[in-house]
Protein backbone atom coordinates (compact mmCIF):
# COMPACT_ATOMS: atom_id res chain seq x y z
CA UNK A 1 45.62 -23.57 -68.42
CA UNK A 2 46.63 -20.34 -66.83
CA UNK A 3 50.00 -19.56 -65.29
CA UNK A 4 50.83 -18.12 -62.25
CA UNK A 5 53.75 -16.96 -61.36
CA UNK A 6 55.46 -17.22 -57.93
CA UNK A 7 54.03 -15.00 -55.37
CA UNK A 8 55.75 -12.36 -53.12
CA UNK A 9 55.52 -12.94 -49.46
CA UNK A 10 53.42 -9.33 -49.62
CA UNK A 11 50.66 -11.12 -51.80
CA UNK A 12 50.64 -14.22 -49.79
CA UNK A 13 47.12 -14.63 -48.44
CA UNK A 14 47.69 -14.61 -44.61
CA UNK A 15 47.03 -17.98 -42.41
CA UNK A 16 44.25 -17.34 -39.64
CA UNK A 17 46.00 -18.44 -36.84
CA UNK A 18 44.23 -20.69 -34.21
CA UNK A 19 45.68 -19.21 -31.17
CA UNK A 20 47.41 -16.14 -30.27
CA UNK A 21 51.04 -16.25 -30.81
CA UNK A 22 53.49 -13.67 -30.15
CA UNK A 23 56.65 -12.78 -31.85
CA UNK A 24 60.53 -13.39 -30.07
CA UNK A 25 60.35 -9.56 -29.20
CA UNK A 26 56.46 -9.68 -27.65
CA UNK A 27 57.11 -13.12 -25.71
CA UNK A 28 60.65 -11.71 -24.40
CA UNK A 29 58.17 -8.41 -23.38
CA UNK A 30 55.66 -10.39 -21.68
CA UNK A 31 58.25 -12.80 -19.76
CA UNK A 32 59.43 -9.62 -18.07
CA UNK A 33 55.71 -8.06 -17.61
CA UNK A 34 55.59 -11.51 -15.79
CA UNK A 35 58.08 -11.30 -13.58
CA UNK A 36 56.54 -7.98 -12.79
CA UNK A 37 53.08 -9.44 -12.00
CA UNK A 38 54.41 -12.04 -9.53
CA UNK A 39 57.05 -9.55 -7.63
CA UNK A 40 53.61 -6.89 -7.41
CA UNK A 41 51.43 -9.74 -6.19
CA UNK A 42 53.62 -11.60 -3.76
CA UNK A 43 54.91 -8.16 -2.46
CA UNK A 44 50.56 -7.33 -1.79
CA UNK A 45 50.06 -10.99 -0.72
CA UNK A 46 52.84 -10.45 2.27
CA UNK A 47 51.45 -6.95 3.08
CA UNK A 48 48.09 -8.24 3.61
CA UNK A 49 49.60 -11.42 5.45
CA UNK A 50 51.70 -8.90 7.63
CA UNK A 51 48.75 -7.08 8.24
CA UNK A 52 46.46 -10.12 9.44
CA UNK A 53 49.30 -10.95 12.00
CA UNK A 54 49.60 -7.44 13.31
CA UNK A 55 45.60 -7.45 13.95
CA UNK A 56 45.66 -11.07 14.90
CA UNK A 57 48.43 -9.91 17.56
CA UNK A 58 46.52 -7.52 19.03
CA UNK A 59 43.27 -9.32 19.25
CA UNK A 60 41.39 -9.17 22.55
CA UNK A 61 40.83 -12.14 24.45
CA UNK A 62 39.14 -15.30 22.38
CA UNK A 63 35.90 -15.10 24.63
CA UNK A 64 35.58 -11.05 23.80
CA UNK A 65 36.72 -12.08 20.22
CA UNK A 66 33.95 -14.09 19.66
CA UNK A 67 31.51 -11.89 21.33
CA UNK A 68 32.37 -8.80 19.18
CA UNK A 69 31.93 -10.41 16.24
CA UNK A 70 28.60 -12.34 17.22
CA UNK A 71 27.28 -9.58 18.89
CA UNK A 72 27.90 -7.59 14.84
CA UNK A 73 26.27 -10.72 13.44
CA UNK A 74 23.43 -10.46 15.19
CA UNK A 75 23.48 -6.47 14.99
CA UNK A 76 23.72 -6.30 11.15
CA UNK A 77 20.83 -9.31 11.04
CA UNK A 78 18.42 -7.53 12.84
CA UNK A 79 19.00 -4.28 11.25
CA UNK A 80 18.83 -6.31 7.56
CA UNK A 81 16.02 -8.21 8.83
CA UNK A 82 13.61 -5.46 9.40
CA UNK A 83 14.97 -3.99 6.27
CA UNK A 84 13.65 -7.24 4.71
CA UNK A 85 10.37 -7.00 6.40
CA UNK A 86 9.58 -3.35 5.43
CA UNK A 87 11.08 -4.39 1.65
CA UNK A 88 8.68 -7.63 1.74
CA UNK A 89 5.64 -5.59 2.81
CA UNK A 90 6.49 -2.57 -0.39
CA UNK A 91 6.58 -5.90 -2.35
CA UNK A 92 3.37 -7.61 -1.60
CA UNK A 93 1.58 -3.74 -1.49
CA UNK A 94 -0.07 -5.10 1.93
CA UNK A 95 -2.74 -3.22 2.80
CA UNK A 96 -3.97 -4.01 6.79
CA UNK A 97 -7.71 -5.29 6.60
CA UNK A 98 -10.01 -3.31 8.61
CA UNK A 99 -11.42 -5.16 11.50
CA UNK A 100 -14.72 -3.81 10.50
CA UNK A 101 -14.56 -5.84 7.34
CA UNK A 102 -13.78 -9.45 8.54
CA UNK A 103 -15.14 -9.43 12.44
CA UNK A 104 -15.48 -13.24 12.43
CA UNK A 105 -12.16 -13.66 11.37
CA UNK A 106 -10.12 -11.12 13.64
CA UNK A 107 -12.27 -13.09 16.54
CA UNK A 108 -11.14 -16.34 15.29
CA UNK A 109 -7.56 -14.93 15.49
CA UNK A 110 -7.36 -13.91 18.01
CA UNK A 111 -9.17 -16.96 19.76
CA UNK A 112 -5.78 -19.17 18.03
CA UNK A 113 -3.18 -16.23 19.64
CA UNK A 114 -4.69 -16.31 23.33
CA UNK A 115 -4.64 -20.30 22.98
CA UNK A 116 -0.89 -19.63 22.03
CA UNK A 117 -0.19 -17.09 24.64
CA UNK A 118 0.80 -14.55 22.04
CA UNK A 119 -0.96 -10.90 21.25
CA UNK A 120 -3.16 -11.70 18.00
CA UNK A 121 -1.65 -9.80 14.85
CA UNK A 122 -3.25 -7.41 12.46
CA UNK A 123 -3.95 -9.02 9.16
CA UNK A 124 -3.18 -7.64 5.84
CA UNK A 125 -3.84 -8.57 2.57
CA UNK A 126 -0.78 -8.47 -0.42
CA UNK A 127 -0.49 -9.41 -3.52
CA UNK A 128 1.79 -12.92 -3.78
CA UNK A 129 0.42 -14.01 -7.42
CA UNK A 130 -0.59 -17.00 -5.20
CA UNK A 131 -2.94 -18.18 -2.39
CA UNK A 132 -0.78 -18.52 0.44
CA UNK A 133 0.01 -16.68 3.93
CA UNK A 134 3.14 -15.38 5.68
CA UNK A 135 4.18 -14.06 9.14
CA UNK A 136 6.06 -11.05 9.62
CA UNK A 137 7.44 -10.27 13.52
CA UNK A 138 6.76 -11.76 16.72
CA UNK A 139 4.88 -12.72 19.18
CA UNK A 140 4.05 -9.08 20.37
CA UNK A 141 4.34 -7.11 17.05
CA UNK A 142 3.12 -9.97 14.73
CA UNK A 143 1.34 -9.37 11.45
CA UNK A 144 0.17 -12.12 9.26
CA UNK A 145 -0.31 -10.84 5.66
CA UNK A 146 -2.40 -13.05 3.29
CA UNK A 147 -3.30 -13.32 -0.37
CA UNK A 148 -7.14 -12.17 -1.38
CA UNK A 149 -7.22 -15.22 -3.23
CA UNK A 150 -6.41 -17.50 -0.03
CA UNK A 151 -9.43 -16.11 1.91
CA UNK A 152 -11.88 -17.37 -1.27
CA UNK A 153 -9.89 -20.96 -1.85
CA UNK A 154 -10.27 -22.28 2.12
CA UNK A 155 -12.70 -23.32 3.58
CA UNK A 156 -13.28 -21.80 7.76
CA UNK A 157 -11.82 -24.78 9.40
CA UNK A 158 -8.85 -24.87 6.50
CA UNK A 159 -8.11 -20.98 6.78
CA UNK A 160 -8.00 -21.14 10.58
CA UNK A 161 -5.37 -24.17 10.47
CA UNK A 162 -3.60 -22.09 7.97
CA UNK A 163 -3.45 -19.19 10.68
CA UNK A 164 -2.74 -21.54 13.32
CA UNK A 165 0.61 -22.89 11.76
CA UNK A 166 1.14 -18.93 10.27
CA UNK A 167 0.94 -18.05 14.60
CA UNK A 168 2.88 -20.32 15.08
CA UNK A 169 5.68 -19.11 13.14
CA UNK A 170 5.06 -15.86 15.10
CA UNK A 171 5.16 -17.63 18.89
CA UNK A 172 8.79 -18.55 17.88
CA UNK A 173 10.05 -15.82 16.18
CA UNK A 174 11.00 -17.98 12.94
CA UNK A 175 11.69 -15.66 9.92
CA UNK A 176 13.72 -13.41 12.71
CA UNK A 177 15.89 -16.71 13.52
CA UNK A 178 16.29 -17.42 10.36
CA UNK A 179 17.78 -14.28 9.47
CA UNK A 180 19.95 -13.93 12.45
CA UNK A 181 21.42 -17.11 11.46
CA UNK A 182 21.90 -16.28 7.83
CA UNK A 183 23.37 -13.07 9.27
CA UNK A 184 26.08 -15.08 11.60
CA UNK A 185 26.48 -17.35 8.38
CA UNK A 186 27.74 -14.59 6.04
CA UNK A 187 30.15 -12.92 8.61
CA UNK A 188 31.77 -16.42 9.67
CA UNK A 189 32.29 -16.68 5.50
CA UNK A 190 33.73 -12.85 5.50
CA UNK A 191 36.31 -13.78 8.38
CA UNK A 192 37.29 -16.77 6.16
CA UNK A 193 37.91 -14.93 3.04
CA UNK A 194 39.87 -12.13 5.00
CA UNK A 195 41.68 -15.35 6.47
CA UNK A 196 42.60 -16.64 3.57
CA UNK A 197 43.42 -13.30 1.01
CA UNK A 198 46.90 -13.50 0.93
CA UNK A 199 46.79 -17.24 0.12
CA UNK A 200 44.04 -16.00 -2.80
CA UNK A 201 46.37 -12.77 -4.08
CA UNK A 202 49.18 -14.95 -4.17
CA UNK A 203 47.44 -17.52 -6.12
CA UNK A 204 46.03 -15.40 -8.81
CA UNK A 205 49.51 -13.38 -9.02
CA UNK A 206 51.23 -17.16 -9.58
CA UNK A 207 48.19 -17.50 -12.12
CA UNK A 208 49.27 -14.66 -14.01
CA UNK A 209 52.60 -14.92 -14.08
CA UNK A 210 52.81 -17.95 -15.07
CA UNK A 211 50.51 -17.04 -18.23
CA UNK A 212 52.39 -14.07 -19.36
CA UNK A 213 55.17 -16.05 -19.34
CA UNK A 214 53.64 -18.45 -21.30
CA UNK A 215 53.26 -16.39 -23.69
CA UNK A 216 49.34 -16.02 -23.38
CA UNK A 217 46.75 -14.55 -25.05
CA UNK A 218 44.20 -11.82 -23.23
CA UNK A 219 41.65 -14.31 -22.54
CA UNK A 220 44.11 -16.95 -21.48
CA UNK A 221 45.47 -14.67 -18.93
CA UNK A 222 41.81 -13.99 -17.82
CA UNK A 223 40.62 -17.22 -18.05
CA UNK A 224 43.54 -18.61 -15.69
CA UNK A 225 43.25 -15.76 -13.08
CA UNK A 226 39.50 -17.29 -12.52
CA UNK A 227 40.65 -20.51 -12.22
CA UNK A 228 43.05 -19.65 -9.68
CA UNK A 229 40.71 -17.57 -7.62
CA UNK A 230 37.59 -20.56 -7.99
CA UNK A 231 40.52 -23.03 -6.23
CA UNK A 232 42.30 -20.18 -3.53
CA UNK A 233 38.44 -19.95 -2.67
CA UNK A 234 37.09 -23.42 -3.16
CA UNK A 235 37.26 -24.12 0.55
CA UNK A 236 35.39 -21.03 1.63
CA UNK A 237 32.68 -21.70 -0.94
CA UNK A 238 32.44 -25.37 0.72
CA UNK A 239 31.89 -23.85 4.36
CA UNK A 240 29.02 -21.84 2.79
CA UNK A 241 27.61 -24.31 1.24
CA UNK A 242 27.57 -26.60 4.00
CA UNK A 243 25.78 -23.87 6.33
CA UNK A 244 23.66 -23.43 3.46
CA UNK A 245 22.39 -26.53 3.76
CA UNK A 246 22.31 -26.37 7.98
CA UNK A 247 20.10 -23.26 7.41
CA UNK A 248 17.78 -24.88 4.93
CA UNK A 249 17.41 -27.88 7.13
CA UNK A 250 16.46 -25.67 10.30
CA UNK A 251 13.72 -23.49 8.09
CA UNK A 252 12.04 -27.49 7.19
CA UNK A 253 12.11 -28.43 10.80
CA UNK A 254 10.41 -25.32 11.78
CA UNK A 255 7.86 -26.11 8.78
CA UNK A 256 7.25 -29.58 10.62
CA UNK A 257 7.13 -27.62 13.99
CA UNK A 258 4.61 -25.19 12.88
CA UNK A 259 2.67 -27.48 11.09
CA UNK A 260 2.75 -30.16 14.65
CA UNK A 261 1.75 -26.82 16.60
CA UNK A 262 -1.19 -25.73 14.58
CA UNK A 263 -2.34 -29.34 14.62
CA UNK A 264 -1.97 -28.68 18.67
CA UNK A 265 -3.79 -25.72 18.40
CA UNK A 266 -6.99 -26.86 16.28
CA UNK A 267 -7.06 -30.63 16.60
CA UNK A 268 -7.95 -30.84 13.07
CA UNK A 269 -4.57 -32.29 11.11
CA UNK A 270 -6.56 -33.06 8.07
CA UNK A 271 -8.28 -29.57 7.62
CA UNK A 272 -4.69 -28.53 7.77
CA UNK A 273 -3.89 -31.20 5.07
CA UNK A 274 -6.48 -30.03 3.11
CA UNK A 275 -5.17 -26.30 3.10
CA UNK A 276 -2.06 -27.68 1.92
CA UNK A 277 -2.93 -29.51 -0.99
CA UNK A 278 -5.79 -26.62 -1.80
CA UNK A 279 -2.80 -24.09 -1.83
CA UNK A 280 -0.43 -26.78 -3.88
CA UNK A 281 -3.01 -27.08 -6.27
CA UNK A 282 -3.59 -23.65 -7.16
CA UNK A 283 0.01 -22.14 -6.32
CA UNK A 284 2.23 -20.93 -8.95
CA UNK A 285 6.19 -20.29 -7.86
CA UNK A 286 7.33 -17.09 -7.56
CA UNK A 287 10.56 -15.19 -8.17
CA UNK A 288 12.45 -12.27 -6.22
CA UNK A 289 12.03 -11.68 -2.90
CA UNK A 290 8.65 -13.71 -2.82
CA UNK A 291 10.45 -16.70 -3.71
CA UNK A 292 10.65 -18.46 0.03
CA UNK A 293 6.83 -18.14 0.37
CA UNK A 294 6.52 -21.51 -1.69
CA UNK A 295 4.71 -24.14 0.60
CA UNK A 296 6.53 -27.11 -0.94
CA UNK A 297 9.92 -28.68 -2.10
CA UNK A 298 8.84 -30.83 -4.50
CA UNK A 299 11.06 -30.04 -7.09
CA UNK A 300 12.90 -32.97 -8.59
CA UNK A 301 16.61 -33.86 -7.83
CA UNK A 302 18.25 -34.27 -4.70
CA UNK A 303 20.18 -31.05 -4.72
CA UNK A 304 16.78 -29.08 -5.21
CA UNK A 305 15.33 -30.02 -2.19
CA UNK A 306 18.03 -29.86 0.10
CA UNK A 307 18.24 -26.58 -0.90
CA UNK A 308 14.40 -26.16 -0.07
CA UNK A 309 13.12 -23.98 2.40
CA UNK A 310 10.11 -26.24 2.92
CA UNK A 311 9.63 -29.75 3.19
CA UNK A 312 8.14 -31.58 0.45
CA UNK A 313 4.18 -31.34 0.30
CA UNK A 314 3.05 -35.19 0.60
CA UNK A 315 5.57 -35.41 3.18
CA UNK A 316 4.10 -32.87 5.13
CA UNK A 317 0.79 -34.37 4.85
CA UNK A 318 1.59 -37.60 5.40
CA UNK A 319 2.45 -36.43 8.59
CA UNK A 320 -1.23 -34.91 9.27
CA UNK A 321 -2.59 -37.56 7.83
CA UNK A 322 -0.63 -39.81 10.06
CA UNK A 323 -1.88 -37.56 13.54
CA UNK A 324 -5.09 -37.25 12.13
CA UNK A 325 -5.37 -41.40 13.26
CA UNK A 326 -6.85 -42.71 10.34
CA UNK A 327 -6.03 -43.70 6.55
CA UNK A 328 -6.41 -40.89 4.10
CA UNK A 329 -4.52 -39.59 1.09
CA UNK A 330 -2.23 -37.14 -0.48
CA UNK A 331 -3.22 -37.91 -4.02
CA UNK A 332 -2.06 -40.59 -7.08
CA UNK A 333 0.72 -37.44 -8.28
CA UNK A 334 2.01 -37.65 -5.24
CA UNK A 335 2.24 -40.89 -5.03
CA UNK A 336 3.89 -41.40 -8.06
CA UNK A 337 6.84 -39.03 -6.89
CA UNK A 338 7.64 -41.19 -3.79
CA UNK A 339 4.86 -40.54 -1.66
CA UNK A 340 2.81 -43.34 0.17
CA UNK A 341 -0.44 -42.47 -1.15
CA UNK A 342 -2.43 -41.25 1.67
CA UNK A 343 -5.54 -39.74 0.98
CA UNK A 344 -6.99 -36.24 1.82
CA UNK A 345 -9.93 -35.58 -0.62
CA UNK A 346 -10.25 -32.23 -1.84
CA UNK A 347 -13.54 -31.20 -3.55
């Protein structure tokens, strides 16, 4: 048996401590450094508030108010909107495709535009890692870009209800609506935040305070100046989400629209159903900026496709199968995720 003698406090192995815990001195050190924070915050939180009055006092009137600031809105949207386009085109590397090379289909085009009342586009081919087609512009400087891959998939009547619904997105200017209202979305959200910083400085300086004084550790400190700032915030984050949601709806009604309109345009709904479920079948998501050119929502959960830019597939059909007049299908899968099982063969 060996004997060990007691053991100077020196030699004493030392306890890992579970949590940070500052000495008398330290604590008394931070109480202070406390104090500081909140006196530095409020005193910024009141500035800013004083501030926000001063500029609130000397607002024009509410109807030039508003105007201003929608008139911006729509000013910064446009601007970031044909940034986006000319980004979106260096994307997909479109190259235009020479009318020499596809007469039939440039006549065909532009037999869907004068039946639209809109100039026909230039087409352009890009690379989207998927068959599929977008519209970029308007009605007068329109260009429908498509993937080489698209042109071999469809069949004549499928591509030209493809185009049709692709002109229609053109006739009413979608993508620029869209992001003119995205535009008015984010500035509504910046007036709220500037609204509401002195309620989030004084928050996080409470936050703080309250965890120097308690003696916290680093990541305590940082972890409870996040938390404050997630709740000062909370209710702008709510507002965004909810036009989030108004913005997504809008882009699935214009799906239906354009869909309805090409239908108008061609008379054949289930060449147009067709197209869809040739496209669904071969497509492959993609990511980055090419990640709203998806023809679907079908992704599960209810979240997922209210966040969707496009309606769910079988719905979509089921709607063209449903003008078409009689009973056809959408397919068993579909079926088994809610659909009603309507038919469109595809060979």
């Amino acid at each position: 048996m060996s004997r060990s003698g007691p053991r100077s406090p020196d030699s004493a192995p030392a306890t890992a401590r579970s949590s940070f815990d500052p000495g008398t001195g330290l604590r008394l050190l931070m109480a202070v450094v406390g104090l500081a924070v909140l006196v530095l915050y409020a005193t910024a939180a009141f500035v800013v508030y004083r501030g926000l009055l001063d500029l609130w006092a000397r607002r024009p009137a509410p109807a030039t108010t508003v105007l201003v600031v929608l008139g911006l809105a729509l000013t910064f949207g446009y601007v970031s909107y044909r940034g986006g386009v000319a980004a979106l085109r260096r994307e997909l590397d479109t190259t235009e495709l020479p009318r020499a090379r596809a007469p039939d289909l440039y006549r065909r085009v532009e037999a869907l535009a004068a039946e639209m009342d809109i100039d026909p586009p230039p087409l352009a081919v890009g690379r989207m890692g998927m068959p599929n087609a977008l519209a970029l512009g308007g009605p007068r400087d329109g260009l429908i870009v498509m993937d080489p891959s698209l042109l071999r998939l469809l069949s004549q009547p499928e591509l030209d209800a493809i185009l049709a619904h692709e002109l229609a997105h053109l006739e009413t200017r979608d993508a620029l609506v869209k992001t003119l209202g995205s535009s008015v979305v984010r500035t509504v959200t910046g007036l709220a935040v500037v609204a509401l910083l002195p309620l989030v400085i004084l928050a996080v300086g409470v936050a703080r305070a309250l965890a120097y004084l308690r003696g916290g550790s680093p990541r305590e400190i940082t972890t409870a100046t996040r938390r404050a700032y997630t709740v000062a915030t909370a209710g702008v984050v709510v507002l965004l989400f909810v036009f989030t949601l108004a913005l997504r709806a809008y882009s699935r009604r214009r799906e239906f629209a354009a869909d309805d309109r090409a239908v108008e345009v061609t008379g054949q709904p289930v060449a147009l159903g067709r197209a869809l479920l040739r496209i669904d079948r071969a497509a492959q998501p993609a990511d980055g900026l090419l990640s709203d050119l998806a023809i679907h929502g079908d992704e599960k959960g209810t979240l997922t496709r209210l966040l969707a830019t496009h309606p769910p597939m079988e719905r979509r059909v089921e709607r063209l199968a449903d003008r078409s007049g009689r009973e056809v299908t959408v397919s068993g899968q579909a079926r088994a995720r809610g659909g009603r099982g309507v038919r469109i063969e595809v060979r």
